[in-house]
N, C-alpha and C. Protein backbone atom coordinates (compact mmCIF):
# COMPACT_ATOMS: atom_id res chain seq x y z
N UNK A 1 97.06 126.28 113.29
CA UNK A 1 96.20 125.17 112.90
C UNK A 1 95.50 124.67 114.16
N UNK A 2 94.33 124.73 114.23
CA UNK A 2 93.57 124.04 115.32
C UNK A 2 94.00 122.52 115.40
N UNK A 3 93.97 122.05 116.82
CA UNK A 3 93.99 120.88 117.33
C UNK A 3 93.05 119.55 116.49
N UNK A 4 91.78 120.00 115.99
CA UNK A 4 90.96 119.24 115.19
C UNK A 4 91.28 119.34 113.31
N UNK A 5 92.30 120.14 113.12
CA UNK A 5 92.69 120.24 111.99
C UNK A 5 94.25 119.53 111.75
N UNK A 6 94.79 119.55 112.48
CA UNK A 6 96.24 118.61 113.29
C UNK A 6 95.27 117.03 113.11
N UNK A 7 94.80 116.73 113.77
CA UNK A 7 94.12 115.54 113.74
C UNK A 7 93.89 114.71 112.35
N UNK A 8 93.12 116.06 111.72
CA UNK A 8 93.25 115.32 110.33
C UNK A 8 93.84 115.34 109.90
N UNK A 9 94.87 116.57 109.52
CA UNK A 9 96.39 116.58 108.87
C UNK A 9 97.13 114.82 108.78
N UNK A 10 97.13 114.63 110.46
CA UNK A 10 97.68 113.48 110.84
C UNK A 10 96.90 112.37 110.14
N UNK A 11 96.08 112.10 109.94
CA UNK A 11 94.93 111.03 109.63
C UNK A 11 95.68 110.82 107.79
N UNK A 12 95.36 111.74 107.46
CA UNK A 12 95.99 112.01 105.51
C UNK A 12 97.37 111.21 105.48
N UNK A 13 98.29 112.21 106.13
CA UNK A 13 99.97 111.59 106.05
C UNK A 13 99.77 110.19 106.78
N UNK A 14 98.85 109.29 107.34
CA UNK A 14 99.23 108.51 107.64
C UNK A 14 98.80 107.46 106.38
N UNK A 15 97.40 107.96 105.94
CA UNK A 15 96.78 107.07 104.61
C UNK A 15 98.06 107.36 103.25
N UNK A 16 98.34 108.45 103.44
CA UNK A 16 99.06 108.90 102.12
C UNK A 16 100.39 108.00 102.08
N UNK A 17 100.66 107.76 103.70
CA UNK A 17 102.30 107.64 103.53
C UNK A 17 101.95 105.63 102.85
N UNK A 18 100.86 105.30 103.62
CA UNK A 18 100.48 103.56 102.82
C UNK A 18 100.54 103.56 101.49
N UNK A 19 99.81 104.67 101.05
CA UNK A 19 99.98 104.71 99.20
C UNK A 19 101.00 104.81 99.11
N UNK A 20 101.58 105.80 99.48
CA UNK A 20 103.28 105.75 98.74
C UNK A 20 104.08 104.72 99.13
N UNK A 21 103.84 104.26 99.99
CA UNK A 21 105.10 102.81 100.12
C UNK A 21 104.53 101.98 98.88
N UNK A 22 103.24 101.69 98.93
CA UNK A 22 103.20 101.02 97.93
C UNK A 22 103.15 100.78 96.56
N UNK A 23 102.73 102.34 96.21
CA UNK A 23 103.46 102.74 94.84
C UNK A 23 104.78 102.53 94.74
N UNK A 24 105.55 103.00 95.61
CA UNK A 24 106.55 102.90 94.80
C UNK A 24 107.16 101.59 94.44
N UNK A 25 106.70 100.07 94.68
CA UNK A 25 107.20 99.21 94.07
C UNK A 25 105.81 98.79 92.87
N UNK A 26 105.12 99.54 92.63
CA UNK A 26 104.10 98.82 91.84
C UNK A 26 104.04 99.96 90.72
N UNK A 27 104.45 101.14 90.72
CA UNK A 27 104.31 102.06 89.65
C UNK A 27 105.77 103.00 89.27
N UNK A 28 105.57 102.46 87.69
CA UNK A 28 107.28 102.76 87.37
C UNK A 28 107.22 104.35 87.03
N UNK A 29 108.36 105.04 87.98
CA UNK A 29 109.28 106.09 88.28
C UNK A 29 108.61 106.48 89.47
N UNK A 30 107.21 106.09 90.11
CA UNK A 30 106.57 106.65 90.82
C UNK A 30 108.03 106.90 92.17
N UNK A 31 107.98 108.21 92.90
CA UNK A 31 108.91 108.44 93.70
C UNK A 31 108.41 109.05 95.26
N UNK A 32 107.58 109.92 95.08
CA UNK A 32 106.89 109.97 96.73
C UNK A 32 105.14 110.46 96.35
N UNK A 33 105.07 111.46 97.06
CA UNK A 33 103.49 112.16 97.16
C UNK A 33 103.22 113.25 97.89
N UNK A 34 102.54 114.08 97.82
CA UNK A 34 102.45 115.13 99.22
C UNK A 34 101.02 115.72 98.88
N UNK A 35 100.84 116.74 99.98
CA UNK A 35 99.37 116.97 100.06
C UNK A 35 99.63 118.43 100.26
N UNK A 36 97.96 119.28 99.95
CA UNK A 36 98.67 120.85 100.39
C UNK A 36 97.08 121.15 100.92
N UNK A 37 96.65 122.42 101.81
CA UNK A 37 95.42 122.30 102.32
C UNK A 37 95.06 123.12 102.95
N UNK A 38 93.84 123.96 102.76
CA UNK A 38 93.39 124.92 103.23
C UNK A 38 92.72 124.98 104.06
N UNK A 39 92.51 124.25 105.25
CA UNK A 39 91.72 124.47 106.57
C UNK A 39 90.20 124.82 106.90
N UNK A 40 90.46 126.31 105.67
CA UNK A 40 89.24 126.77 105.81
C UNK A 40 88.35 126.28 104.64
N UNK A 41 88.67 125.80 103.81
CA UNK A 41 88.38 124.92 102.65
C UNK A 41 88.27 123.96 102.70
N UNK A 42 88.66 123.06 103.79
CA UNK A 42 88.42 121.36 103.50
C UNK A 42 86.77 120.73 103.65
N UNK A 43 86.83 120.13 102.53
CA UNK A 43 88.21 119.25 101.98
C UNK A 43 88.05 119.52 100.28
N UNK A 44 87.59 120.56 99.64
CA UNK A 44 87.53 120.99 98.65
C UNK A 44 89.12 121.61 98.41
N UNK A 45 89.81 122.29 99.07
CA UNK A 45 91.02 123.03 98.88
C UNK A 45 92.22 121.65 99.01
N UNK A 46 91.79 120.22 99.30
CA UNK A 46 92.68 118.83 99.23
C UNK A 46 93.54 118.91 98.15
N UNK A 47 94.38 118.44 97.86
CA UNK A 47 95.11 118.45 96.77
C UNK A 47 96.42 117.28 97.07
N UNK A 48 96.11 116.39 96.26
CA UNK A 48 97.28 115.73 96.37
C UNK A 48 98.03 115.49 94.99
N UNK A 49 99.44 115.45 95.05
CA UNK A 49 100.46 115.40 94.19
C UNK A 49 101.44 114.18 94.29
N UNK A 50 101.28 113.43 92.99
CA UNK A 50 101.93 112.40 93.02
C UNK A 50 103.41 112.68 92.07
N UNK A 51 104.78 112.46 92.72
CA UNK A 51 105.46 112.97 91.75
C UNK A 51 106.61 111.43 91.47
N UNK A 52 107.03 111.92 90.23
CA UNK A 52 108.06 110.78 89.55
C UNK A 52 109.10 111.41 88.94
N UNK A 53 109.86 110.56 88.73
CA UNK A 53 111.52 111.06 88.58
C UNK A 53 111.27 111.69 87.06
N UNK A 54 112.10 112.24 86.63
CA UNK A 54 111.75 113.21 85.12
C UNK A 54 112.19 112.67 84.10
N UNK A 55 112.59 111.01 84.25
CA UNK A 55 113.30 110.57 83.28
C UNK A 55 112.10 109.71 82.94
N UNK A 56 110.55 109.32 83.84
CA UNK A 56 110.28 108.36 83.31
C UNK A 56 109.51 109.06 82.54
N UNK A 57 109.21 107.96 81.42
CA UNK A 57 108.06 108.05 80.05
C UNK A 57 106.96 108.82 80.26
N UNK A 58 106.52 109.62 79.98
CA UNK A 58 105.33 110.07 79.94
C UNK A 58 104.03 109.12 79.90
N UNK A 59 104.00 107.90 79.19
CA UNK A 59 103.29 106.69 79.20
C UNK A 59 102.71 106.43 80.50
N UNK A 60 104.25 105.84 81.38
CA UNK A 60 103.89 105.64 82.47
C UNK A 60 103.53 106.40 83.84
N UNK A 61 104.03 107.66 83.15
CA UNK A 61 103.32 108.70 84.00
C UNK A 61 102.15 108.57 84.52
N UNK A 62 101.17 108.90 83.04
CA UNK A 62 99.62 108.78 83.06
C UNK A 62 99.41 107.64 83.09
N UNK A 63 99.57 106.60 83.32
CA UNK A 63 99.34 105.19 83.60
C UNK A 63 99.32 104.99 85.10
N UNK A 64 100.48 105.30 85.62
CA UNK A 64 100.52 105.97 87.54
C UNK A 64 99.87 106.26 87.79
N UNK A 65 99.18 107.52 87.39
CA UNK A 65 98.26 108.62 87.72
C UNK A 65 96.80 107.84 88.10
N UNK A 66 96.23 107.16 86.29
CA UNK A 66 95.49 106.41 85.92
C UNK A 66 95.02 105.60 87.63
N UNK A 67 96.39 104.53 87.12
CA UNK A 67 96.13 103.50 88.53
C UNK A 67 96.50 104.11 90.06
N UNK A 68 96.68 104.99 90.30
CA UNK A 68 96.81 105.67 92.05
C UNK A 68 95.63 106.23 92.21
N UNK A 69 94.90 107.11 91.04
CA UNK A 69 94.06 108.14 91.80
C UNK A 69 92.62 107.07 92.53
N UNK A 70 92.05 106.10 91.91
CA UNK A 70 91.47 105.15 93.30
C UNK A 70 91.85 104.93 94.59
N UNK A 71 93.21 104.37 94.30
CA UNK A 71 94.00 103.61 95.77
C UNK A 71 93.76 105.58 96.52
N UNK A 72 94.35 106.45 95.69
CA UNK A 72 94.27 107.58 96.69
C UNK A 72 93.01 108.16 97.57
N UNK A 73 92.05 107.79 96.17
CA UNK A 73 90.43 108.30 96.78
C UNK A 73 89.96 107.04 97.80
N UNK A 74 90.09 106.09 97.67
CA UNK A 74 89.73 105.02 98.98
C UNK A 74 90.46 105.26 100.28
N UNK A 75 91.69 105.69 100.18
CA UNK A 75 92.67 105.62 100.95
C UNK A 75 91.91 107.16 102.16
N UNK A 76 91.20 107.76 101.36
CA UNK A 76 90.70 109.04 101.99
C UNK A 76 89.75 109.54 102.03
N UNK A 77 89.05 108.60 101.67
CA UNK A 77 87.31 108.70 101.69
C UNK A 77 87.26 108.20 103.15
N UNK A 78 87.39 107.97 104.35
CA UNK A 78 87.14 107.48 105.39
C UNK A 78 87.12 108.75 106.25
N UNK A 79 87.98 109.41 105.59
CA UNK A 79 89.13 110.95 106.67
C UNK A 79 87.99 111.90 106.29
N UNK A 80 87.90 111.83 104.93
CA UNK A 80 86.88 113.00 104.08
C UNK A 80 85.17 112.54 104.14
N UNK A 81 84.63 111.45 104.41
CA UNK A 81 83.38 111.05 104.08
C UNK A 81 83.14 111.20 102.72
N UNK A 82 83.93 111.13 102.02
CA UNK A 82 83.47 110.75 100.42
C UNK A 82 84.95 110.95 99.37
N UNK A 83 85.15 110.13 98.05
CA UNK A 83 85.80 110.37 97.06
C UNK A 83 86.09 111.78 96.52
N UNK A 84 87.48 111.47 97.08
CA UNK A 84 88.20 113.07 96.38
C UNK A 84 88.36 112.90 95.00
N UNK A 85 87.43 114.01 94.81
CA UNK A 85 87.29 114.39 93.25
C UNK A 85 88.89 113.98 92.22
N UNK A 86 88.70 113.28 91.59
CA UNK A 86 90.53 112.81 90.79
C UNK A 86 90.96 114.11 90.01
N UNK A 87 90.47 115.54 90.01
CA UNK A 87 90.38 116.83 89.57
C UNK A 87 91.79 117.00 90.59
N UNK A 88 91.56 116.81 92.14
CA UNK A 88 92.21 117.43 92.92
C UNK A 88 93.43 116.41 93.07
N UNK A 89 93.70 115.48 91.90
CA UNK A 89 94.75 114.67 92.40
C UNK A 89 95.50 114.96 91.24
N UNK A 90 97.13 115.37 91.43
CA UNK A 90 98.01 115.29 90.10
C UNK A 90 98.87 114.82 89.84
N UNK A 91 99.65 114.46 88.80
CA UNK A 91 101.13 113.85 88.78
C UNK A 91 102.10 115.22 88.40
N UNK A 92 103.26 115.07 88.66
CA UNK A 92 104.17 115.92 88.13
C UNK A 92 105.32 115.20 88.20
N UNK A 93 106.25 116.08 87.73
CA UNK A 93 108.02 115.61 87.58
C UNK A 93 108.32 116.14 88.46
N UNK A 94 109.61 115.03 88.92
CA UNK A 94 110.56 115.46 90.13
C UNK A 94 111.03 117.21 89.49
N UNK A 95 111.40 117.77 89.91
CA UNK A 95 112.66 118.69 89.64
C UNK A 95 114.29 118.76 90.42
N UNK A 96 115.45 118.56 89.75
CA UNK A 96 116.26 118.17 90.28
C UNK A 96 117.14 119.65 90.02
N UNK A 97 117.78 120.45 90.94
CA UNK A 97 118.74 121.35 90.71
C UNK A 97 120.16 120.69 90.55
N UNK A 98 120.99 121.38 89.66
CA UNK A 98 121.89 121.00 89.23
C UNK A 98 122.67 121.78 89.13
């Protein structure tokens, strides 16, 4: 990873890690977030994943989703120069091995 791609890496996990603290007391089952990213693609190959425990409601799933994918696109429109498409933002379920 280039030094100017490190940079932004760093720039994301630092906006991302603000959303997630604050999801998680404002959106029910909401549990962390992560990002995945193609270098040679950015910021089209962005992708962020919002995930929640597997017990909560499906309701509030898409209700999470609903209310994060702004806070996420503001949160990274500064890093990116514009609103990440809410295409490239998803929710999923935890998965827990057992």
């Amino acid at each position: 990873m280039r030094k100017t791609h490190q940079k932004i890496d760093k720039q994301i996990i630092k906006a991302l890690t603000a959303v997630c603290e604050d999801a998680k007391y404002e959106c029910e089952g909401f549990t962390w977030l992560t990002h995945e990213v193609d270098y040679q693609r950015f910021p089209q190959s962005l992708r962020v994943v919002l995930v929640f425990t597997q017990d909560t409601p499906e309701q509030a799933l898409l209700t999470g989703l609903q209310s994060l994918v702004p806070v996420v696109q503001a949160a990274l429109a500064p890093i990116i120069n514009h609103a990440l498409p809410a295409k490239q933002i998803e929710a999923r379920y935890e998965h827990t091995v057992q």
